[in-house]
Protein backbone atom coordinates (compact mmCIF):
# COMPACT_ATOMS: atom_id res chain seq x y z
CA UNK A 1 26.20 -29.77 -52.56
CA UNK A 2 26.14 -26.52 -50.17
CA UNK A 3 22.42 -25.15 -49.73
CA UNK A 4 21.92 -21.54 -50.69
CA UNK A 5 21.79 -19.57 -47.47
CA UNK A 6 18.23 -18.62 -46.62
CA UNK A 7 16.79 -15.43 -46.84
CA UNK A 8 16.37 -13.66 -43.68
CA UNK A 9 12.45 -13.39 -42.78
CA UNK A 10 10.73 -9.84 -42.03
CA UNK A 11 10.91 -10.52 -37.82
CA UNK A 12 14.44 -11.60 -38.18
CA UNK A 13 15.79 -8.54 -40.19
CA UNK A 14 13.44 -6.39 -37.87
CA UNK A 15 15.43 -7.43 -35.02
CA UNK A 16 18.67 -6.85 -37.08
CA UNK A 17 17.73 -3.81 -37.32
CA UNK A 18 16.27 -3.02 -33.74
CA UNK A 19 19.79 -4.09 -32.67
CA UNK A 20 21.71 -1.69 -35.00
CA UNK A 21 19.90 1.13 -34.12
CA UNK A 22 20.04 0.05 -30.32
CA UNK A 23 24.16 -0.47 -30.88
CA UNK A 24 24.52 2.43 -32.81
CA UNK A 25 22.71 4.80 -30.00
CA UNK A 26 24.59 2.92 -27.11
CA UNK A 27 28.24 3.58 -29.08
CA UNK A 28 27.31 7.30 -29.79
CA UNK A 29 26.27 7.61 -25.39
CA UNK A 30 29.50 5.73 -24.96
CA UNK A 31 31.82 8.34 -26.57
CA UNK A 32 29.64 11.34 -24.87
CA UNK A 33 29.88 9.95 -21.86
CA UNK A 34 33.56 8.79 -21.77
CA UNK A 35 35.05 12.35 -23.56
CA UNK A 36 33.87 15.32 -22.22
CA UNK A 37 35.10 17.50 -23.85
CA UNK A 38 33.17 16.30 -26.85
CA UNK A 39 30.60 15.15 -25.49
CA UNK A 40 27.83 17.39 -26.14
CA UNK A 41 29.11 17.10 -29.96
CA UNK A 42 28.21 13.30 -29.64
CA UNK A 43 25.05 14.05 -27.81
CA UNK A 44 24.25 15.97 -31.30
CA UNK A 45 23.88 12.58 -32.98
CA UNK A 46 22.24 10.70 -30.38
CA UNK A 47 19.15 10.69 -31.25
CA UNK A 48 19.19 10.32 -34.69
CA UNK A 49 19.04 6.50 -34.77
CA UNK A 50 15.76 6.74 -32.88
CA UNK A 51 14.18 8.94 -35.46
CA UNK A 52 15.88 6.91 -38.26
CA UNK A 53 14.40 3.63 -36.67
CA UNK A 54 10.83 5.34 -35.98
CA UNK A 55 10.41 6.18 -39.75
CA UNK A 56 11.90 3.08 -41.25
CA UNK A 57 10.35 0.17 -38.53
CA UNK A 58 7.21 2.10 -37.18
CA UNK A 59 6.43 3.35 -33.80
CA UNK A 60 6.07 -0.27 -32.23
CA UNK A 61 9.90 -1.13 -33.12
CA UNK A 62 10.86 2.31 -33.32
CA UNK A 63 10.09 2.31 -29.24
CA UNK A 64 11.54 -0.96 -28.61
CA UNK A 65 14.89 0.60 -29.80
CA UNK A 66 14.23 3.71 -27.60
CA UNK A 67 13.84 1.30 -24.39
CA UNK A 68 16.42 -1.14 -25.51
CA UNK A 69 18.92 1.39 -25.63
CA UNK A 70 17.86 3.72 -22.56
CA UNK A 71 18.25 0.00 -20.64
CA UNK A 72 21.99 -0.75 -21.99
CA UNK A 73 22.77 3.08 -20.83
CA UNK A 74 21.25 2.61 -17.45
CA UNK A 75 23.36 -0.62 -17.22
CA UNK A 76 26.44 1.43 -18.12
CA UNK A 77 25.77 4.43 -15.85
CA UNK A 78 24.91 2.11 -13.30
CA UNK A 79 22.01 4.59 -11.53
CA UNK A 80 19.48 6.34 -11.37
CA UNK A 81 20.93 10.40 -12.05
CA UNK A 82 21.10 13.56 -13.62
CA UNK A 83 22.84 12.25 -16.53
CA UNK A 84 20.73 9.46 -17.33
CA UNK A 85 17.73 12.09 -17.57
CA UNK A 86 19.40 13.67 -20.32
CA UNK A 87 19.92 11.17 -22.20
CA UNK A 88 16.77 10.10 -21.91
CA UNK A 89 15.38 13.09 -23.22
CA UNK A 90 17.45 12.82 -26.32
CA UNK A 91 15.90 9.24 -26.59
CA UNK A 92 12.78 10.85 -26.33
CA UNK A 93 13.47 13.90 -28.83
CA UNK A 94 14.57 11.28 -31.64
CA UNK A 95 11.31 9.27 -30.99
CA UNK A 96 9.25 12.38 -31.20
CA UNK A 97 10.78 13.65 -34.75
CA UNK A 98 9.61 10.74 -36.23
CA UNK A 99 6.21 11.04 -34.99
CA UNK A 100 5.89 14.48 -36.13
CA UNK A 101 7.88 14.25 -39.46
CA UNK A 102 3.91 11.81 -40.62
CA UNK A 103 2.24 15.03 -39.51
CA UNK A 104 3.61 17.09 -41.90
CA UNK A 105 4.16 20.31 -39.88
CA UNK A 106 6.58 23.13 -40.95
CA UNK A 107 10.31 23.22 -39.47
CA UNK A 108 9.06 25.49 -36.66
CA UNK A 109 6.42 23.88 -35.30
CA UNK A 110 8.58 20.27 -35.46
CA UNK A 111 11.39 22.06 -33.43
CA UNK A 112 9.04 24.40 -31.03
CA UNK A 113 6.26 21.04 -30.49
CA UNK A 114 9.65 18.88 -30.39
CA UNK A 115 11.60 21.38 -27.66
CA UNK A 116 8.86 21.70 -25.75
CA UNK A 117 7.57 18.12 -25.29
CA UNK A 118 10.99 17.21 -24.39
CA UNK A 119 11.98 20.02 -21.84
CA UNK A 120 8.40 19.44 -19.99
CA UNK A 121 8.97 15.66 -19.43
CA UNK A 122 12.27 16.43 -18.75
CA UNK A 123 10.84 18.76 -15.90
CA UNK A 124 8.54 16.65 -14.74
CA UNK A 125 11.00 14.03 -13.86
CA UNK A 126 12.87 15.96 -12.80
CA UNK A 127 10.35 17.21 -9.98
CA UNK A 128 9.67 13.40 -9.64
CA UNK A 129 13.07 12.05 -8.67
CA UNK A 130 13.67 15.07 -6.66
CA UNK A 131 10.97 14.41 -4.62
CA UNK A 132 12.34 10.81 -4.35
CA UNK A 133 15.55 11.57 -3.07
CA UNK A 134 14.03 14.56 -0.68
CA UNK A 135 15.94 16.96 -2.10
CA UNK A 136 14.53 20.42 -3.85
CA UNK A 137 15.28 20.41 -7.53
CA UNK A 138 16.95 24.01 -6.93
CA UNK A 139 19.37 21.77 -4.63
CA UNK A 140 19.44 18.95 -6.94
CA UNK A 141 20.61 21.07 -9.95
CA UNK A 142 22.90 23.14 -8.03
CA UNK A 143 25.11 19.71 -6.58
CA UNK A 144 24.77 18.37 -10.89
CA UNK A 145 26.12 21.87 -11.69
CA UNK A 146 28.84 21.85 -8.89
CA UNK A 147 30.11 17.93 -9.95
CA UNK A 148 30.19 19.11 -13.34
CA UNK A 149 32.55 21.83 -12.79
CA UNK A 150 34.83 19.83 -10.02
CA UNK A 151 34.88 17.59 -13.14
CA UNK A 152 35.72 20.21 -15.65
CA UNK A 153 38.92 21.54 -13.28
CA UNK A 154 39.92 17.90 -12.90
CA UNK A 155 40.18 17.73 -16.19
CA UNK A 156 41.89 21.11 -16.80
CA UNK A 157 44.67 19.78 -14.53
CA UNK A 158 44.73 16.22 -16.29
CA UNK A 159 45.72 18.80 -19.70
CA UNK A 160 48.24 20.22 -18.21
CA UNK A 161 46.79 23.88 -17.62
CA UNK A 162 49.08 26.22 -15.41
CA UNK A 163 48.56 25.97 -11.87
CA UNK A 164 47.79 29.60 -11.47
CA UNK A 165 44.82 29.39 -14.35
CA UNK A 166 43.30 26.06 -12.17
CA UNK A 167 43.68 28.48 -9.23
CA UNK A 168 41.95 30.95 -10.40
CA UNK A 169 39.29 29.32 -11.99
CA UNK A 170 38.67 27.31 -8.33
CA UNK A 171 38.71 30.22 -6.79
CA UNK A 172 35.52 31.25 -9.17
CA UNK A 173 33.50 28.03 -8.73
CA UNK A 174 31.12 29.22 -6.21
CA UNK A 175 30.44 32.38 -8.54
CA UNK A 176 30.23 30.13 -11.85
CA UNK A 177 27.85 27.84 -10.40
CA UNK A 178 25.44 30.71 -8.80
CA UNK A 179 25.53 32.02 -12.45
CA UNK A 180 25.23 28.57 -14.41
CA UNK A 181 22.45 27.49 -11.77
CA UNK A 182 20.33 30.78 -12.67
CA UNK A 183 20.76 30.84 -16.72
CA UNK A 184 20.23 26.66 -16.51
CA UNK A 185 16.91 26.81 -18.03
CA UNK A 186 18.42 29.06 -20.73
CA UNK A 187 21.00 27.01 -21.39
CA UNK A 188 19.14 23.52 -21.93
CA UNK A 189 16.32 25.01 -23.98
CA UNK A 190 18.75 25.98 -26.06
CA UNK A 191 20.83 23.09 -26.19
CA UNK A 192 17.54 20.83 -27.33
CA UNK A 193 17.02 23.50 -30.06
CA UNK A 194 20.20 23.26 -30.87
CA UNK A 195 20.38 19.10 -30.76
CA UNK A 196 16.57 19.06 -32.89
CA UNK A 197 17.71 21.52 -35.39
CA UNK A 198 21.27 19.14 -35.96
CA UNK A 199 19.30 15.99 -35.67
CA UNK A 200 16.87 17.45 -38.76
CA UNK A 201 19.79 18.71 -41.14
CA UNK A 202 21.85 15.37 -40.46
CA UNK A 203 18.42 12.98 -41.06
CA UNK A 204 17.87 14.57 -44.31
CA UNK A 205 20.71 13.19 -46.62
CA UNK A 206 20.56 9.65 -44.39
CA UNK A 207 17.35 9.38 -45.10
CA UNK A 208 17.27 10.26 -49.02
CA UNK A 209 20.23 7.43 -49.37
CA UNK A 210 17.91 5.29 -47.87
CA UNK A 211 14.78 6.07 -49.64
CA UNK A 212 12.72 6.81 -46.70
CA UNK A 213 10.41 9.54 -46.29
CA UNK A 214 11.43 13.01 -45.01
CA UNK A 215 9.37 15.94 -44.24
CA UNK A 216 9.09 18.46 -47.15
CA UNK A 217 10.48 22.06 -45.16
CA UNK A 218 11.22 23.61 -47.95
CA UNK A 219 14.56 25.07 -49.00
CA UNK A 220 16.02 25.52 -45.48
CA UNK A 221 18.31 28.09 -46.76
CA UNK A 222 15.44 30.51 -46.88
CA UNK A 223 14.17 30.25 -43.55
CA UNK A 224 13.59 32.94 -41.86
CA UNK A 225 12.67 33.59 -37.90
CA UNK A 226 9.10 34.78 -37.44
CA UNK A 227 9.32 38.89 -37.65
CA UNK A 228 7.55 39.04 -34.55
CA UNK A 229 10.14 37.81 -32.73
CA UNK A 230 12.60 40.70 -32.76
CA UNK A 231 10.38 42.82 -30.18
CA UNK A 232 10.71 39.51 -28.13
CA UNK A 233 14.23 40.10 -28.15
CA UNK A 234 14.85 43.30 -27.80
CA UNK A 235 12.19 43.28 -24.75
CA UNK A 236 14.39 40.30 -23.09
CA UNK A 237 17.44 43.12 -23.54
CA UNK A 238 15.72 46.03 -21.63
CA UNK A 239 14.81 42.83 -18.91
CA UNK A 240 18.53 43.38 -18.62
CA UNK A 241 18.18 46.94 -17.41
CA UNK A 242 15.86 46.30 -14.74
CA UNK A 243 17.34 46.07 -10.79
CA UNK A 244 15.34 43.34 -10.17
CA UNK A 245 17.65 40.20 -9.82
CA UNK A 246 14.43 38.11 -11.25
CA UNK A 247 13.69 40.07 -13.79
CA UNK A 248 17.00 40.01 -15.10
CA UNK A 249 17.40 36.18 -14.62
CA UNK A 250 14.30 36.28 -17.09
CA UNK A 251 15.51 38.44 -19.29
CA UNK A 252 19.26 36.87 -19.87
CA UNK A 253 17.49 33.14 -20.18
CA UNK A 254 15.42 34.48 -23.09
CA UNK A 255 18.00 36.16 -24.67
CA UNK A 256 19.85 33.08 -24.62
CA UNK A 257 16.71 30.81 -26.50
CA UNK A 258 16.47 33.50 -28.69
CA UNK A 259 19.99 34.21 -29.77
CA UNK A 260 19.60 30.22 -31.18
CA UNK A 261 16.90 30.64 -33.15
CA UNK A 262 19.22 33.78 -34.55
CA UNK A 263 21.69 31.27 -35.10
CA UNK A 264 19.86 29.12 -37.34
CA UNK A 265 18.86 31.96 -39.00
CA UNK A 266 22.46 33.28 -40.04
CA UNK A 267 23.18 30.04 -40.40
CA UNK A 268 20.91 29.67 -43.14
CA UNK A 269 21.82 32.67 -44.32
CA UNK A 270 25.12 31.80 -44.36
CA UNK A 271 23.90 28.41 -46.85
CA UNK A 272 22.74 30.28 -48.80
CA UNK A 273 25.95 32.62 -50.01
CA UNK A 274 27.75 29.38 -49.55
CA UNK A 275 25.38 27.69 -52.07
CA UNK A 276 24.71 31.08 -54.37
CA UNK A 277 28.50 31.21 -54.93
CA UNK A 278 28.86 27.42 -55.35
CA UNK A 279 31.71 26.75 -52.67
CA UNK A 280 33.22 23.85 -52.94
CA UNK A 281 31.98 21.11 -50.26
CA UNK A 282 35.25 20.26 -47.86
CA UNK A 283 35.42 24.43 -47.89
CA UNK A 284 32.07 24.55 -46.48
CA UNK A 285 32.90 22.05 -43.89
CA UNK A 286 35.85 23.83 -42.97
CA UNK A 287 34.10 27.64 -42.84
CA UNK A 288 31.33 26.02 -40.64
CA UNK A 289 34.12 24.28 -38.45
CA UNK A 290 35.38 28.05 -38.31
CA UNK A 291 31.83 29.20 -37.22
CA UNK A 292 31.46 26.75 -34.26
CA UNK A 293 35.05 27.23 -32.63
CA UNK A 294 35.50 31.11 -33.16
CA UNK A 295 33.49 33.12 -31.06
CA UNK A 296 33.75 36.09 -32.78
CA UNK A 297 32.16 34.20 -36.19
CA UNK A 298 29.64 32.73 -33.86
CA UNK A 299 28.36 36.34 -33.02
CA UNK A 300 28.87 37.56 -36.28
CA UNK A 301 26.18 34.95 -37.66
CA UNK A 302 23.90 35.39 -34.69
CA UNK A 303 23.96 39.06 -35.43
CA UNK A 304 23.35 38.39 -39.00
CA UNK A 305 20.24 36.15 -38.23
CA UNK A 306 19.27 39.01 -36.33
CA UNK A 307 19.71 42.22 -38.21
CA UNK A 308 18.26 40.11 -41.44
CA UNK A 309 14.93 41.48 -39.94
CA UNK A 310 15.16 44.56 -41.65
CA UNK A 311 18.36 44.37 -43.70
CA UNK A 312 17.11 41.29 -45.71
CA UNK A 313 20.59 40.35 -46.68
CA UNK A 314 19.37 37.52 -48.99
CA UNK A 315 17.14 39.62 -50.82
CA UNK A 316 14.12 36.86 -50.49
CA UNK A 317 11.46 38.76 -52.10
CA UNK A 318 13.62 39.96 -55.52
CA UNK A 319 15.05 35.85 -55.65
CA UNK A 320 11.30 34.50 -55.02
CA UNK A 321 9.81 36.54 -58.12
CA UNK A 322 12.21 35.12 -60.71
């Protein structure tokens, strides 16, 4: 007679599930790292099997599948670069938003504390492996920025783009990069906003089929930018007016940061007529598609984020009274 298979002890199905989250992390590195042109989109979901694995093993295991997989992508990459820095910051990210989701903050002060934490390690070694190569890190990032675009016309060519586009495009390199170089800080602040702010709407419904615990924000569809914040903007605007080159540099990253946080408020906005008028889900999925590709949508809900400083298109007050 067959013995009934044994039940799997708590160490063994903590492993199991070290191992899925390290194999589900790895996978999601693999397909950013192998498809550029969707690679940042795959880079959206990276770290949410660290954050999944730091609420639902603790911050012992939860680590173990940080390092784990940071070691398999190393092994992959096969050195020490620019590359593997990012990706270790979105290790990092996912780890943090499970430490802060027991503090119980609100949704801005998990993505500001979260941004931050991230962006200054990221900085710092930065400066380190810089200094380790003896190279300055304006160098440094201007070489990442200049492979990345040699890479980007490579693959332009490999699609079959007209020769006279490619040609034109190389003949603009130098002036892209001097540009990208300048708004870089910009640029990846806003990406980690943008990466923490997709990492906390795509944790909620995983978590609630699993049963775990996720921080109470609120309605999310009601969130609204601090008011504060407009003067910030409009300040980093007249930047833009100012001859010094600098100043202006200042001015255009700032805009940048801040035309994300606009962005998740329209967006929200934009959940919440979605919601009010009770669209049907695969239309939803397809109107945000919409909102991603088209630039002109993009800008329309950045706008509407905003303007929703004094136009108060959801009408908050009148909808929290009844």
């Amino acid at each position: 007679m067959e013995k009934p298979a044994m039940p799997p002890t708590p160490q063994g199905k903590r492993l199991k599930d070290i191992a899925i989250g390290v194999a589900a992390t790895v996978s999601l590195f693999a397909l950013a790292w192998k498809l550029p042109l969707f690679g940042f989109f795959f880079s959206l979901f990276m770290p949410l099997p660290i954050f999944y694995g730091r609420v639902k093993l603790g911050r012992q295991s939860g680590l173990l599948t940080a390092v784990f997989s940071l070691l398999a992508m190393a092994a992959i990459i096969g050195e020490v670069s620019f590359d593997l820095f990012f990706y270790l910051e979105l290790l990092l990210l996912g780890f943090l938003l499970g430490e802060l989701s027991e503090w119980r903050l609100s949704i801005e002060h998990t993505v500001a504390f979260t941004t931050a934490a991230v962006l200054l390690t990221g900085l710092a070694g930065l400066l380190l492996y810089s200094s380790s190569i003896g190279k300055g890190l304006g160098a440094m990032l201007s070489d990442a920025v200049g492979q990345n675009l040699e890479m980007t016309l490579t693959l332009y060519r490999d699609m079959g783009v007209a020769e006279e586009n490619i040609q034109l495009i190389a003949g603009s390199l130098e002036t892209i990069g001097h540009v990208m170089v300048r708004v870089l800080p910009g640029l990846t602040a806003s990406a980690f906003l943008l990466i923490t702010w997709a990492c906390l709407i795509l944790a909620r419904p995983l978590f609630q089929a699993s049963q775990l615990p996720y921080p109470d924000f609120g309605p999310l569809n009601r969130w609204q930018a601090p008011e504060a914040l407009v003067w910030v903007a409009i300040a980093c605007g007249a930047l833009l007016l100012v001859p010094e080159k600098t100043i202006k540099v200042l001015g255009i990253n700032g805009l940048i940061v801040l035309m994300t946080v606009y962005f998740f408020q329209g967006m929200a906005i934009t959940t919440f007529f979605f919601q009010k008028k009770r669209f049907p889900l695969i239309l939803r999925v397809f109107l945000y598609s919409l909102i991603v590709i088209q630039q002109f949508l993009l800008l329309l809900v950045i706008g509407m984020g905003f303007f929703d400083t004094w136009l108060n298109f959801r009408k908050l007050d009148a909808s929290n009274s009844q």
